[in-house]
PDB file of N, CA and C in Angstrom:
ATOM      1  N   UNK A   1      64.292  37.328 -35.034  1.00  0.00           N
ATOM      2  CA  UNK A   1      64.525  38.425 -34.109  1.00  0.00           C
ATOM      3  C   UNK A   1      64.526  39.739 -34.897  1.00  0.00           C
ATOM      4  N   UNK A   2      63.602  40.633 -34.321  1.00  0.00           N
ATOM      5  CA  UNK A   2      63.645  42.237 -35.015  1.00  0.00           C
ATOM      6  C   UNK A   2      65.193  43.038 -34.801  1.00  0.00           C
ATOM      7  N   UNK A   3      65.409  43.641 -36.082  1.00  0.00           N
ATOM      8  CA  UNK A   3      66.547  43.873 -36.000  1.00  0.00           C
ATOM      9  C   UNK A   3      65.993  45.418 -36.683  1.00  0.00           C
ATOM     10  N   UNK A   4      66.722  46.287 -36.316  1.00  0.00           N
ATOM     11  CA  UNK A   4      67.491  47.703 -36.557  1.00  0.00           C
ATOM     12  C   UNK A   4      66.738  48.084 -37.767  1.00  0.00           C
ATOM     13  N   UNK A   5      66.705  47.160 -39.009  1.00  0.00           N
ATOM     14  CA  UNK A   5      66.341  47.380 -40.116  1.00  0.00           C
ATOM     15  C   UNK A   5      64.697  47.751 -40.109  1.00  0.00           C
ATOM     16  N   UNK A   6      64.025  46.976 -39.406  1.00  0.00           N
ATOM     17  CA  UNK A   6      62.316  46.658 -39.189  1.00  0.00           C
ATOM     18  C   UNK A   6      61.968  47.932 -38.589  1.00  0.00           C
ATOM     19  N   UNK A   7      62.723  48.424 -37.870  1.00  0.00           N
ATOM     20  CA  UNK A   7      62.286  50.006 -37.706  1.00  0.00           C
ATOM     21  C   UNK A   7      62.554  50.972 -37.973  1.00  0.00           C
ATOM     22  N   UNK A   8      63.248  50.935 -39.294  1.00  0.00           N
ATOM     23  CA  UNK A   8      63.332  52.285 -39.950  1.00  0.00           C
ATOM     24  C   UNK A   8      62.030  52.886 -40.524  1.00  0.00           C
ATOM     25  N   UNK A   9      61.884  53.873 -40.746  1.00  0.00           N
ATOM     26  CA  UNK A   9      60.768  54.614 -41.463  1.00  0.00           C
ATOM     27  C   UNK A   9      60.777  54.741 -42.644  1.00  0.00           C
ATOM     28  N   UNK A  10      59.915  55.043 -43.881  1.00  0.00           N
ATOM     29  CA  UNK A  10      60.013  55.267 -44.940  1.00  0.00           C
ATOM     30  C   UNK A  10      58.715  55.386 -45.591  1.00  0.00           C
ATOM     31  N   UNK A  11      59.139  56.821 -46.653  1.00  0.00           N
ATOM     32  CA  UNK A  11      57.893  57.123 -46.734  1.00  0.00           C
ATOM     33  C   UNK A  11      57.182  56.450 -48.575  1.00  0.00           C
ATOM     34  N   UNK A  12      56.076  56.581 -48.695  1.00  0.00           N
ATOM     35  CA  UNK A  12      55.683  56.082 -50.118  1.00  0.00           C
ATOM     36  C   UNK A  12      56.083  57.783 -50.800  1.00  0.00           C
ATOM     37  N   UNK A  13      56.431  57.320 -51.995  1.00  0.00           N
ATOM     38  CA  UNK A  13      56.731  58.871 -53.192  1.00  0.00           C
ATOM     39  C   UNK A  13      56.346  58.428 -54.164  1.00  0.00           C
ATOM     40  N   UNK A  14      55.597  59.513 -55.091  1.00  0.00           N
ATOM     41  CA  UNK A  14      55.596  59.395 -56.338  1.00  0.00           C
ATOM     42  C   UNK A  14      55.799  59.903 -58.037  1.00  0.00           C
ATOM     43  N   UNK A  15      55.924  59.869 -58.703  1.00  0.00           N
ATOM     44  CA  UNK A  15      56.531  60.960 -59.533  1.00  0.00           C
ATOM     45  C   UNK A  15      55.659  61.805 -60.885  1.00  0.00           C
ATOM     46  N   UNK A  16      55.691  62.439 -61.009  1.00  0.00           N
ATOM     47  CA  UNK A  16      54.784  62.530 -62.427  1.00  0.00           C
ATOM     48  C   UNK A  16      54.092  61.777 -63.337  1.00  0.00           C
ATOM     49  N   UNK A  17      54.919  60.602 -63.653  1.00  0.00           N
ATOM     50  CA  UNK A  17      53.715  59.937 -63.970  1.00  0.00           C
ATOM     51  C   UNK A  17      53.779  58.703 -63.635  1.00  0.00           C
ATOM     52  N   UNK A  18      53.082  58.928 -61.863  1.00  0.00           N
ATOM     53  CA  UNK A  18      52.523  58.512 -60.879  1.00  0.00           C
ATOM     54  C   UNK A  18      53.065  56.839 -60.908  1.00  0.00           C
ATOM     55  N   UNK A  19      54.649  56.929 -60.899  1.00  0.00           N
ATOM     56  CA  UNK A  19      54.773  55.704 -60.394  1.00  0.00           C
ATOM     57  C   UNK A  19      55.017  55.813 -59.089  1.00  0.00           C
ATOM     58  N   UNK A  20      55.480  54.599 -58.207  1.00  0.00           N
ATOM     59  CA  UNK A  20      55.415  54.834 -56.677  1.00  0.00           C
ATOM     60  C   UNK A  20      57.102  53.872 -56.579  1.00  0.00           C
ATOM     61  N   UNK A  21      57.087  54.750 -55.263  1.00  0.00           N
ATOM     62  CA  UNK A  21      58.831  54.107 -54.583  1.00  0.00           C
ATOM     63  C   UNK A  21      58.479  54.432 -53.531  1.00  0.00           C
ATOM     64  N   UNK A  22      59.640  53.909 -52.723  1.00  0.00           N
ATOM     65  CA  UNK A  22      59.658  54.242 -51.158  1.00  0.00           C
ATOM     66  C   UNK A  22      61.223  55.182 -51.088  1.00  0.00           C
ATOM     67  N   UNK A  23      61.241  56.133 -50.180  1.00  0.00           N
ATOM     68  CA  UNK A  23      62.527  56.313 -49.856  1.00  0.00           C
ATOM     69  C   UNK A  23      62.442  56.840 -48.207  1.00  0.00           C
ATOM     70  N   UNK A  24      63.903  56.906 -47.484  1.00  0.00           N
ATOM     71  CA  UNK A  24      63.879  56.905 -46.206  1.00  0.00           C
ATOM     72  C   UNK A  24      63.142  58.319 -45.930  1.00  0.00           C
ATOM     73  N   UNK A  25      62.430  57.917 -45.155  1.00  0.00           N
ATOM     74  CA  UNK A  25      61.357  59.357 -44.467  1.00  0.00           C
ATOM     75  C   UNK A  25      62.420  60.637 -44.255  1.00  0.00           C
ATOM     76  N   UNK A  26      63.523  60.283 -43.917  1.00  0.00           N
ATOM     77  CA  UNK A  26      64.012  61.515 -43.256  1.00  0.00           C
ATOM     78  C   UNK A  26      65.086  62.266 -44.491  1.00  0.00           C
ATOM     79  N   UNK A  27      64.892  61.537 -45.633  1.00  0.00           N
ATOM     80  CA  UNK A  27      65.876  61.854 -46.443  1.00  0.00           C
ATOM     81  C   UNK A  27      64.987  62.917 -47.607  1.00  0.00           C
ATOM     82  N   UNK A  28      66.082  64.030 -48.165  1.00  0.00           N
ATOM     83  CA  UNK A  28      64.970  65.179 -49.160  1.00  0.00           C
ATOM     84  C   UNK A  28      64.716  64.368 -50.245  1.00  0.00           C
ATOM     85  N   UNK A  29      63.395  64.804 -50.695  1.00  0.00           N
ATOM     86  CA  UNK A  29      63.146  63.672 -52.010  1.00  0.00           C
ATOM     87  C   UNK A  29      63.852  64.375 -53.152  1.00  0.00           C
ATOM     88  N   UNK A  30      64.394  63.452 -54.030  1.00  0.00           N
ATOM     89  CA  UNK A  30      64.865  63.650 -55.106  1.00  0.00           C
ATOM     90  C   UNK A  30      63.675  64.572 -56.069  1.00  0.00           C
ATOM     91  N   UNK A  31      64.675  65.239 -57.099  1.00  0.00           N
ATOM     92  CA  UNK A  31      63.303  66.083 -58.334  1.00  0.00           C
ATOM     93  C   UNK A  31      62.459  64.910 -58.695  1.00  0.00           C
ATOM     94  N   UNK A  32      61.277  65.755 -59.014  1.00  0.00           N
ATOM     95  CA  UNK A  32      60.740  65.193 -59.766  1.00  0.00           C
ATOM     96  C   UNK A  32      59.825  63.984 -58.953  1.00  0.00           C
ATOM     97  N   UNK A  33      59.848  64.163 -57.877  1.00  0.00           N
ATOM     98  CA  UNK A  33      59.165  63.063 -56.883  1.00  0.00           C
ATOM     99  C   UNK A  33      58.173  63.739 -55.323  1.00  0.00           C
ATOM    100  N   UNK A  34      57.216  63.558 -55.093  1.00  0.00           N
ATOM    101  CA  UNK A  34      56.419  64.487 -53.946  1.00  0.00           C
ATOM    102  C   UNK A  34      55.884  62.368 -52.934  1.00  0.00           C
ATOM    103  N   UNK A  35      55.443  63.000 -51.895  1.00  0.00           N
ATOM    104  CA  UNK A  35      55.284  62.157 -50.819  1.00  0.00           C
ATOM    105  C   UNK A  35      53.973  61.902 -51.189  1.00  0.00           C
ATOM    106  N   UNK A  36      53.352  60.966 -50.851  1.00  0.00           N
ATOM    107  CA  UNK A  36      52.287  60.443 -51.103  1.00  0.00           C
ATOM    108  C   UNK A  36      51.567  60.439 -49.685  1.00  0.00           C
ATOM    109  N   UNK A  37      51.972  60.194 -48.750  1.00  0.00           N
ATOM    110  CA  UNK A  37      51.126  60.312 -47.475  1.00  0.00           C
ATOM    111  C   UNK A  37      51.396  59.386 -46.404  1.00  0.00           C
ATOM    112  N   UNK A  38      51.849  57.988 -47.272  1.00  0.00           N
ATOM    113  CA  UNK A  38      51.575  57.196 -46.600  1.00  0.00           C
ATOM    114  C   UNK A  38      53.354  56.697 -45.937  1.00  0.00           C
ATOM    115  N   UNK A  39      53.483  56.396 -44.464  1.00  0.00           N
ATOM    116  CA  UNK A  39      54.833  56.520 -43.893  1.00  0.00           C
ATOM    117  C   UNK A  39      54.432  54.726 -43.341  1.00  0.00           C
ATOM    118  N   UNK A  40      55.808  54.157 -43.087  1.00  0.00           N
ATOM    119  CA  UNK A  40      55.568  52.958 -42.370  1.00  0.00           C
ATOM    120  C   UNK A  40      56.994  52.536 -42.816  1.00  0.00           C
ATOM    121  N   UNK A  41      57.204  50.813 -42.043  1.00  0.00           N
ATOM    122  CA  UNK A  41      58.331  50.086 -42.390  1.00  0.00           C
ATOM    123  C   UNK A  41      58.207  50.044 -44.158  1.00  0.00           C
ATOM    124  N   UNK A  42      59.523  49.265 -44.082  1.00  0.00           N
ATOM    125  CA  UNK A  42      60.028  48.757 -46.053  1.00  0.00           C
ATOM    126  C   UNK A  42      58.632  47.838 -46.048  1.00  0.00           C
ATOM    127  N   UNK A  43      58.276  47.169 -45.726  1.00  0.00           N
ATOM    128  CA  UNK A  43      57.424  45.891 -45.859  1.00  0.00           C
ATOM    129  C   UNK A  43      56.040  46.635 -46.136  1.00  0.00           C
ATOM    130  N   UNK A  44      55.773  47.358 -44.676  1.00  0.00           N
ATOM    131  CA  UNK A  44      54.466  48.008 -44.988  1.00  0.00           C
ATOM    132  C   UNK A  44      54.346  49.252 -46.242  1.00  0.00           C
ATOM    133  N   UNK A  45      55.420  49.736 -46.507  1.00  0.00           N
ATOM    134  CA  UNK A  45      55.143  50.642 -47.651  1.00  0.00           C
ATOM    135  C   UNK A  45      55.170  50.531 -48.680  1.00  0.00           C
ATOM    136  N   UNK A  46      55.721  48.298 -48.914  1.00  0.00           N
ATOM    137  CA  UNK A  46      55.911  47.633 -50.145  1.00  0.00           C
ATOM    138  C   UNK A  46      54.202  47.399 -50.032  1.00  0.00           C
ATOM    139  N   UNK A  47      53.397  46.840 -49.161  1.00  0.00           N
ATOM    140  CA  UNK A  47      52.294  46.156 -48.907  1.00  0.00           C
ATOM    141  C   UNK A  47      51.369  47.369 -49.943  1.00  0.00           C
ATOM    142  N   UNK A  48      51.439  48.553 -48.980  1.00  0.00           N
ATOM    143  CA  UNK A  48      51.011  49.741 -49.553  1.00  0.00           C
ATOM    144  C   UNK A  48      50.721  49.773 -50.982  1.00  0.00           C
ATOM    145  N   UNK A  49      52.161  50.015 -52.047  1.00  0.00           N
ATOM    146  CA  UNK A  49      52.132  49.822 -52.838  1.00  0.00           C
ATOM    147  C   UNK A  49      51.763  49.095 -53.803  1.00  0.00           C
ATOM    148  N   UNK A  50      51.661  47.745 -52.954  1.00  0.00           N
ATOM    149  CA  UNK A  50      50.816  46.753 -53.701  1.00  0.00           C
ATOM    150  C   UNK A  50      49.286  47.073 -54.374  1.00  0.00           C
ATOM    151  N   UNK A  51      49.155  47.688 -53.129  1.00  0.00           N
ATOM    152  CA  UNK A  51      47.177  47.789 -52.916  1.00  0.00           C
ATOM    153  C   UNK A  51      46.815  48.619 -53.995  1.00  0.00           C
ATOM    154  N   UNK A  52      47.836  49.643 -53.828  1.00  0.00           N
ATOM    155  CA  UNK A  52      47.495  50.888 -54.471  1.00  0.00           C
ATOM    156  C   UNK A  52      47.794  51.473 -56.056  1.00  0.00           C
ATOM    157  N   UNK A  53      49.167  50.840 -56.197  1.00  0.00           N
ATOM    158  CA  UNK A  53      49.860  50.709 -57.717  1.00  0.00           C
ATOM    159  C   UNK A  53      49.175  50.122 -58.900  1.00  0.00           C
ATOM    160  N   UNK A  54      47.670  49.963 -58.971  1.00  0.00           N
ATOM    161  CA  UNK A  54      47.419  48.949 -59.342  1.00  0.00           C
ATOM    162  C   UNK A  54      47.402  48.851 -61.682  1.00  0.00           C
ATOM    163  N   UNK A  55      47.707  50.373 -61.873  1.00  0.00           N
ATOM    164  CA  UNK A  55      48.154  50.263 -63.364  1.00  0.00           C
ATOM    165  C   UNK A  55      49.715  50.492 -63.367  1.00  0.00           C
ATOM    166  N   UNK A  56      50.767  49.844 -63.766  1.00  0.00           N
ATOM    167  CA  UNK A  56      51.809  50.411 -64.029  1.00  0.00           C
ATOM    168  C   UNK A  56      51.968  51.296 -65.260  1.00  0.00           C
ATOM    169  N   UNK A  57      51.567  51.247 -65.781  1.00  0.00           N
ATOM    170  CA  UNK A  57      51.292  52.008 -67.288  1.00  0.00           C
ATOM    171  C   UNK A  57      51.945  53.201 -66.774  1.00  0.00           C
ATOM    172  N   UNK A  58      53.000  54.049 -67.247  1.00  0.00           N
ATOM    173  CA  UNK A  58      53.306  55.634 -67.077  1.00  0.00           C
ATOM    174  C   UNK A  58      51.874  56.464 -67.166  1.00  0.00           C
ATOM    175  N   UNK A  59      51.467  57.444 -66.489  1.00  0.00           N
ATOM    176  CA  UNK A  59      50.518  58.025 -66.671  1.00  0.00           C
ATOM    177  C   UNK A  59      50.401  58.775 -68.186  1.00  0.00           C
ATOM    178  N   UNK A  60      51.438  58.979 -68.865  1.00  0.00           N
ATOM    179  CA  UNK A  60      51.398  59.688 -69.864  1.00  0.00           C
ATOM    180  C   UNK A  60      51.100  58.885 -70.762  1.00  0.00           C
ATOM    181  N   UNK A  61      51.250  57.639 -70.309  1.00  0.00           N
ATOM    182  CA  UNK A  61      51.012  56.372 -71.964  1.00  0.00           C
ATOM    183  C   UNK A  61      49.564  56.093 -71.896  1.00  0.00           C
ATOM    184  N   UNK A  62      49.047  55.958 -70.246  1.00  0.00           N
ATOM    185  CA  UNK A  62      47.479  56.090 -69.908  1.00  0.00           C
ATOM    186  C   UNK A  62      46.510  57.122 -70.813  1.00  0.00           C
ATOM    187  N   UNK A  63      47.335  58.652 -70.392  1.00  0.00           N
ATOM    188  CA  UNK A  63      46.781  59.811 -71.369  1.00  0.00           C
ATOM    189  C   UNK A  63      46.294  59.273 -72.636  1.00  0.00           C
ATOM    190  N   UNK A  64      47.543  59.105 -73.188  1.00  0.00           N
ATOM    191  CA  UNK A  64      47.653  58.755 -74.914  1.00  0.00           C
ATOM    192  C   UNK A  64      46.813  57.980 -75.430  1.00  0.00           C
ATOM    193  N   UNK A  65      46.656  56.744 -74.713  1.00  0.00           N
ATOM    194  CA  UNK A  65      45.815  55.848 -74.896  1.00  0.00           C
ATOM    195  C   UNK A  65      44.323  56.037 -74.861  1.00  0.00           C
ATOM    196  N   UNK A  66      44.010  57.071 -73.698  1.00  0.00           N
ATOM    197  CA  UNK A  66      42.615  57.331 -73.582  1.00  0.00           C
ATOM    198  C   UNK A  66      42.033  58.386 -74.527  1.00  0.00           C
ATOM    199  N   UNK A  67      43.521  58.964 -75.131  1.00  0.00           N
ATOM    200  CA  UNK A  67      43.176  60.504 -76.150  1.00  0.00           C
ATOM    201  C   UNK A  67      42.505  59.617 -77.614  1.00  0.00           C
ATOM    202  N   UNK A  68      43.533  58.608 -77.706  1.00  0.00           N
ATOM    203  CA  UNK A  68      43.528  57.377 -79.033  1.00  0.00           C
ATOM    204  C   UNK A  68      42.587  57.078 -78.726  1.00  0.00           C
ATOM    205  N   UNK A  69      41.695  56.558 -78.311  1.00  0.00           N
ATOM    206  CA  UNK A  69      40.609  55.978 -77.656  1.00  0.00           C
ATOM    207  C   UNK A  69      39.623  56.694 -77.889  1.00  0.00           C
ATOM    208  N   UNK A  70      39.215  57.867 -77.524  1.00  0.00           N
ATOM    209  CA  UNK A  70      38.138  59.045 -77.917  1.00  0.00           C
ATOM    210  C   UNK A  70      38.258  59.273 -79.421  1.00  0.00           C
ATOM    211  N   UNK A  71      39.396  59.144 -79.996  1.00  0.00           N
ATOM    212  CA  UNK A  71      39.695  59.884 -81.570  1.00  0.00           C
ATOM    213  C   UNK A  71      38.966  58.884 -82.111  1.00  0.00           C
ATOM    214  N   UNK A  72      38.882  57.630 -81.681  1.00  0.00           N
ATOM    215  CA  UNK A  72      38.603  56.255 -82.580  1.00  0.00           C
ATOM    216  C   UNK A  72      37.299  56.382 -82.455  1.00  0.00           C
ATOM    217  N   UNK A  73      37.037  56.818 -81.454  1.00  0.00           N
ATOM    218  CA  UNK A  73      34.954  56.827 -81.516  1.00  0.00           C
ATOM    219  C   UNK A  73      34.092  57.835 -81.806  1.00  0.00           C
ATOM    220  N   UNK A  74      35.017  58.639 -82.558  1.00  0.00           N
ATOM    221  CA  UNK A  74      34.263  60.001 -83.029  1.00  0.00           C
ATOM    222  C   UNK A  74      34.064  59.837 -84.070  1.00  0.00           C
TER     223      UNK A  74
END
């Protein structure tokens, strides 16, 4: 049976370096965090995340790696 919980809202957020969370749609996002676009239940904005999250790597370790990466082939 659907309960109370299944219809809350919540939106996808993400932070600088572009990890992803959910928090309640109606609540101010914490620093350091902007909305991503995408709104739905906990489930659908976990689903979301699934699809979409697909390096966890911090974006800044991504950077580093790709800077290391160019230095090595020059």
């Amino acid at each position: 049976m659907p309960g109370a919980q299944d219809s809350l809202q919540y939106a996808v957020v993400i932070n600088d370096e572009e990890q992803y969370s959910i928090w309640s749609a109606g609540r101010d996002l914490p620093a350091g965090w902007r909305r991503d676009g995408f709104t739905g239940t906990e489930d659908e904005c976990l689903a979301y995340i699934d699809e979409t999250w697909t390096d966890m790597r911090p974006a800044s370790l991504r950077r580093w790696m790709r800077d290391h990466e160019r230095a090595g082939a020059d």
